[in-house]
Protein backbone atom coordinates (compact mmCIF):
# COMPACT_ATOMS: atom_id res chain seq x y z
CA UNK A 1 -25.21 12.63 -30.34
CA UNK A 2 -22.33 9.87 -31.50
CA UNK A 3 -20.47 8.42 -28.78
CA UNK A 4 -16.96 7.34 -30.48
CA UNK A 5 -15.92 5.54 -27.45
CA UNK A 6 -16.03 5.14 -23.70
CA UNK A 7 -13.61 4.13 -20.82
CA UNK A 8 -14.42 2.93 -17.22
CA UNK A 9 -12.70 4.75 -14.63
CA UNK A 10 -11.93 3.12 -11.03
CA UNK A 11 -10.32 5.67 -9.05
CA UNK A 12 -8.47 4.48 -5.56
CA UNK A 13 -6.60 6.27 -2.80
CA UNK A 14 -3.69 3.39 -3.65
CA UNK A 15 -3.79 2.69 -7.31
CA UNK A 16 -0.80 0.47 -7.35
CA UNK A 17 -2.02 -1.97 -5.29
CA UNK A 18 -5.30 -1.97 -7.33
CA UNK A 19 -3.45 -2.50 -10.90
CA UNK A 20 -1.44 -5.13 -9.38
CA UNK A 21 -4.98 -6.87 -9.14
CA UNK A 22 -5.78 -6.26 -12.08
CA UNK A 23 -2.72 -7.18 -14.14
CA UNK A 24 -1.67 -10.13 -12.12
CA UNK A 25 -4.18 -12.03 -11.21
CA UNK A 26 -7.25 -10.88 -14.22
CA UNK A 27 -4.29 -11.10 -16.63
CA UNK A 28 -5.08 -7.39 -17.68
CA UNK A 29 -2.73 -5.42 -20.02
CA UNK A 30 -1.25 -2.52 -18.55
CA UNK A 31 -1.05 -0.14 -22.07
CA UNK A 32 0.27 3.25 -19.96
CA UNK A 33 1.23 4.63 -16.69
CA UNK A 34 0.83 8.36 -15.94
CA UNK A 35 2.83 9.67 -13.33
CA UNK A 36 2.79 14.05 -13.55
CA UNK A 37 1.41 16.91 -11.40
CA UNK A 38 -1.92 15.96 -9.92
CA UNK A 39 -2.87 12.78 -11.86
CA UNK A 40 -1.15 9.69 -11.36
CA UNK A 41 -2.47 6.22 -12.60
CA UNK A 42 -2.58 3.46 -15.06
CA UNK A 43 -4.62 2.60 -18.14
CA UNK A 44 -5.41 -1.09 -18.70
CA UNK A 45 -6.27 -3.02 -21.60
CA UNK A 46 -9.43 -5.63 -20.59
CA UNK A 47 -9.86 -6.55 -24.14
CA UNK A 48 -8.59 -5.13 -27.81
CA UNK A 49 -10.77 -1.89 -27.96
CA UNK A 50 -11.92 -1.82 -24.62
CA UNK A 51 -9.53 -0.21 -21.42
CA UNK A 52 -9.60 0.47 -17.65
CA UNK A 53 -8.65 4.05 -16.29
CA UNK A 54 -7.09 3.10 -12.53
CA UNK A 55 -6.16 6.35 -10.98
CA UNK A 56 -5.09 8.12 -7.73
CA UNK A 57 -8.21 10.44 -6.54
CA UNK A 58 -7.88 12.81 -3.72
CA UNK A 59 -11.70 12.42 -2.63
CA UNK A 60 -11.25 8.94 -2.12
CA UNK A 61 -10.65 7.15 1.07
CA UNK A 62 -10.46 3.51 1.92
CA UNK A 63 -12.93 0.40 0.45
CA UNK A 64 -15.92 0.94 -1.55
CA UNK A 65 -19.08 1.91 0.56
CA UNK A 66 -21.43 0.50 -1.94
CA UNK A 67 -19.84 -2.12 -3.88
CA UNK A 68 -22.97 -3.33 -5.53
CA UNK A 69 -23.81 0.48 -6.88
CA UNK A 70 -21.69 -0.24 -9.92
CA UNK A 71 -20.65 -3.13 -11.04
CA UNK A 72 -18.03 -3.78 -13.74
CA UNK A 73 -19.29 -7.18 -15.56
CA UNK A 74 -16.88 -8.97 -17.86
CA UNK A 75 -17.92 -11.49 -19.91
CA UNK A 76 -15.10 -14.45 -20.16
CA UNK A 77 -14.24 -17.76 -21.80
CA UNK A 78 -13.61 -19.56 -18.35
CA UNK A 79 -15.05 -18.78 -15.18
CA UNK A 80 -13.61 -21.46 -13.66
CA UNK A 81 -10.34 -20.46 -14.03
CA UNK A 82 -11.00 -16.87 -13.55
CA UNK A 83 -12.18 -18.12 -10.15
CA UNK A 84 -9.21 -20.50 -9.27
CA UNK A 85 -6.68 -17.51 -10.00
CA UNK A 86 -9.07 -15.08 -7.66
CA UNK A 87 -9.26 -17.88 -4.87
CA UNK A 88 -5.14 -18.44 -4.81
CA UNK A 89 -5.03 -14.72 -3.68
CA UNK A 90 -6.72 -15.40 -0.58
CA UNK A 91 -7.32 -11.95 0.22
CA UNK A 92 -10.29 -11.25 -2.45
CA UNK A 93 -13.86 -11.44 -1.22
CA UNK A 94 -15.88 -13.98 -3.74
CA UNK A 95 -19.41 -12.86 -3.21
CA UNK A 96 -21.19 -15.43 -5.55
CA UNK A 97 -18.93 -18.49 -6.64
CA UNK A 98 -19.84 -19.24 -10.14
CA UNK A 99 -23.34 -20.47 -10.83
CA UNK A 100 -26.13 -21.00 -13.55
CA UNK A 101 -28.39 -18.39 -14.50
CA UNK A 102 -31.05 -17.45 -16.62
CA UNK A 103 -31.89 -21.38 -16.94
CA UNK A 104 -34.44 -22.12 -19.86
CA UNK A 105 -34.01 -19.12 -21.71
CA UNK A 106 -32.43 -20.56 -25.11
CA UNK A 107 -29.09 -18.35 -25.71
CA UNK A 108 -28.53 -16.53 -22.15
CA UNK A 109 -28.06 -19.37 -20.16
CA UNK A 110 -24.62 -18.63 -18.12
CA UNK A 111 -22.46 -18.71 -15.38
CA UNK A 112 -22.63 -15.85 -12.93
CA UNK A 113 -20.25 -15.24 -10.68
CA UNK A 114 -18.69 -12.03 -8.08
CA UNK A 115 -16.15 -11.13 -6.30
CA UNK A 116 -14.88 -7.70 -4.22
CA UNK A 117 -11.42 -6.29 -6.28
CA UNK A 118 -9.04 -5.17 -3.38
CA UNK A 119 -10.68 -1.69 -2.89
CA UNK A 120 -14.25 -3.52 -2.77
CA UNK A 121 -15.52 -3.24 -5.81
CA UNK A 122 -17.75 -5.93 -7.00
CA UNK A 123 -16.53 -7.52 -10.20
CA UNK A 124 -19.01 -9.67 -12.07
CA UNK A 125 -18.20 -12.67 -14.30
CA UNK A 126 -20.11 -14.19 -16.76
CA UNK A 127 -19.63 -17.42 -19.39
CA UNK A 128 -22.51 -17.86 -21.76
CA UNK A 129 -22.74 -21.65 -22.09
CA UNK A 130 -23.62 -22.73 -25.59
CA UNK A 131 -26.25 -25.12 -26.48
């Protein structure tokens, strides 16, 4: 089997508010919305190569029952500022502010840190620190 390439999907009774999230404050790329006859949603650029399905699904209802289940886990250049952008909104859960992990283990030493996206799904941060 060859896998060519993959896509993560988040699908959200309100998608709109959800790719707002995503766009405004995580400074994703929105690449393409799709707005026909029983699918409606946007794909988002996260990084060159790698995108974001956000779409409308009928069997969902309200915030994430198990927001630790799945977690999407991006790895960034600056936490920190990740964080600052996520804190200004006011109205985003931060489960884990970032911290040091994996101390002592030459070359995965990072920062860790989480957060709930508007429809409660945990998000997951990391910034390998270089020695």
């Amino acid at each position: 089997m060859k896998v060519s390439k993959y896509r993560i999907a988040l699908f959200s009774e309100n998608p709109d508010v959800l790719v707002k999230f995503y766009t405004d404050i995580l400074g994703f790329k929105e690449i393409v919305k799709v707005n026909r006859t029983g699918e409606y949603g946007y794909g988002i650029e996260v990084t060159p190569g790698y995108k974001l399905w956000i779409a409308k699904h009928s069997e969902i209802c309200g915030f994430s029952k198990e927001p630790f289940r799945v977690m999407l886990s991006l790895y960034v250049d600056d936490i920190r500022a990740y964080f600052e952008r996520i804190i200004k909104t006011k109205q985003i859960t931060i489960i884990e502010a970032p911290t040091l992990s994996c101390q002592g283990i030459s070359g995965e030493e990072r920062l860790i840190g989480s957060f709930l996206d508007p429809d409660g799904n945990c998000i997951q941060m990391m910034q390998m620190i270089e020695n």
